[in-house]
Protein backbone atom coordinates (compact mmCIF):
# COMPACT_ATOMS: atom_id res chain seq x y z
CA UNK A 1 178.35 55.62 95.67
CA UNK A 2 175.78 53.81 97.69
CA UNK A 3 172.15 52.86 96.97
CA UNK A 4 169.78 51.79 99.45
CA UNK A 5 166.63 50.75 98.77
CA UNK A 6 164.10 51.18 101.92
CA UNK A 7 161.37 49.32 101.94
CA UNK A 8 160.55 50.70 105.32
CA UNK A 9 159.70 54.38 103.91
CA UNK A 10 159.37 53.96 100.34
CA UNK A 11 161.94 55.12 99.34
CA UNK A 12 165.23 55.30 96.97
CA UNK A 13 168.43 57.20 98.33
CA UNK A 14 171.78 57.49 96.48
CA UNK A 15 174.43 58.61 98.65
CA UNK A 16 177.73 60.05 96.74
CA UNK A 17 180.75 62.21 97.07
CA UNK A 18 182.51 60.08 100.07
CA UNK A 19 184.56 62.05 102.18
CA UNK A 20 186.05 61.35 105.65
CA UNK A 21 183.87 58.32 106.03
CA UNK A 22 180.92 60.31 105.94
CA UNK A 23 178.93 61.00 102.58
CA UNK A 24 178.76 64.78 101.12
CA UNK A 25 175.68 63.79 98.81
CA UNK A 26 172.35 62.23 99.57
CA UNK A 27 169.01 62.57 97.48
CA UNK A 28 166.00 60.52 98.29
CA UNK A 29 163.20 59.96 96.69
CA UNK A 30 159.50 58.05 96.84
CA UNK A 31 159.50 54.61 95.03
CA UNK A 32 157.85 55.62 91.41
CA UNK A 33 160.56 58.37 91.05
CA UNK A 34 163.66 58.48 88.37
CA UNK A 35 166.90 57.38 90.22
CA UNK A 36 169.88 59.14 88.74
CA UNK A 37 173.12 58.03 89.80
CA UNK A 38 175.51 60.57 89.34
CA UNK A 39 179.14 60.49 88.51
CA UNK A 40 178.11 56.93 86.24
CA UNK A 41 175.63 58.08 84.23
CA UNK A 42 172.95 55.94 85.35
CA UNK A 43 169.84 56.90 85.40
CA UNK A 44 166.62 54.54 86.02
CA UNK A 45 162.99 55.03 84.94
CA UNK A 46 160.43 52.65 86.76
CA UNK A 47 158.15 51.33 83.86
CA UNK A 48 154.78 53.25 83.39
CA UNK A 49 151.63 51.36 84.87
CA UNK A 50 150.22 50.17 81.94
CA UNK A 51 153.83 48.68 80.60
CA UNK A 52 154.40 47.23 83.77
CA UNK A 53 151.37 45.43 83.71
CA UNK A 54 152.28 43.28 80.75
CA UNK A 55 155.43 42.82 82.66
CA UNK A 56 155.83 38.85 84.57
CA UNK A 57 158.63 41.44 86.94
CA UNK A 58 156.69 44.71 87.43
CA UNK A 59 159.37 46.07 89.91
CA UNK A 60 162.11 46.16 86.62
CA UNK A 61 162.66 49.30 84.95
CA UNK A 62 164.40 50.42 82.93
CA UNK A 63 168.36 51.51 83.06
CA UNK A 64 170.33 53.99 80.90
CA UNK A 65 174.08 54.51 80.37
């Protein structure tokens, strides 16, 4: 598994399912947007705007196992 985080688009993408060097999985999506990490059971929710806003780190969210 490989996460990138792209600052240049916006963007999240989780790459998975290696294979031949190359990977067989990738899903992108737009900052704001649930990352699930599959295969670990990850999955992580970016805080709400009005949580994040009592938040000192507003770029944390939230991770689940």
């Amino acid at each position: 598994m490989y996460l990138l985080i792209d600052r240049a688009s916006c963007e999240t993408v989780v790459h998975t399912e290696p294979e031949g060097g190359k990977y067989r999985s990738i899903r992108s999506d737009a900052f704001g947007a649930t990352v699930v990490i599959p295969g670990l059971g990850i999955t992580w929710r970016p805080r709400s705007s009005s949580s994040a806003s009592a938040d000192p780190h507003p770029a944390h969210g939230h991770i689940r196992q």
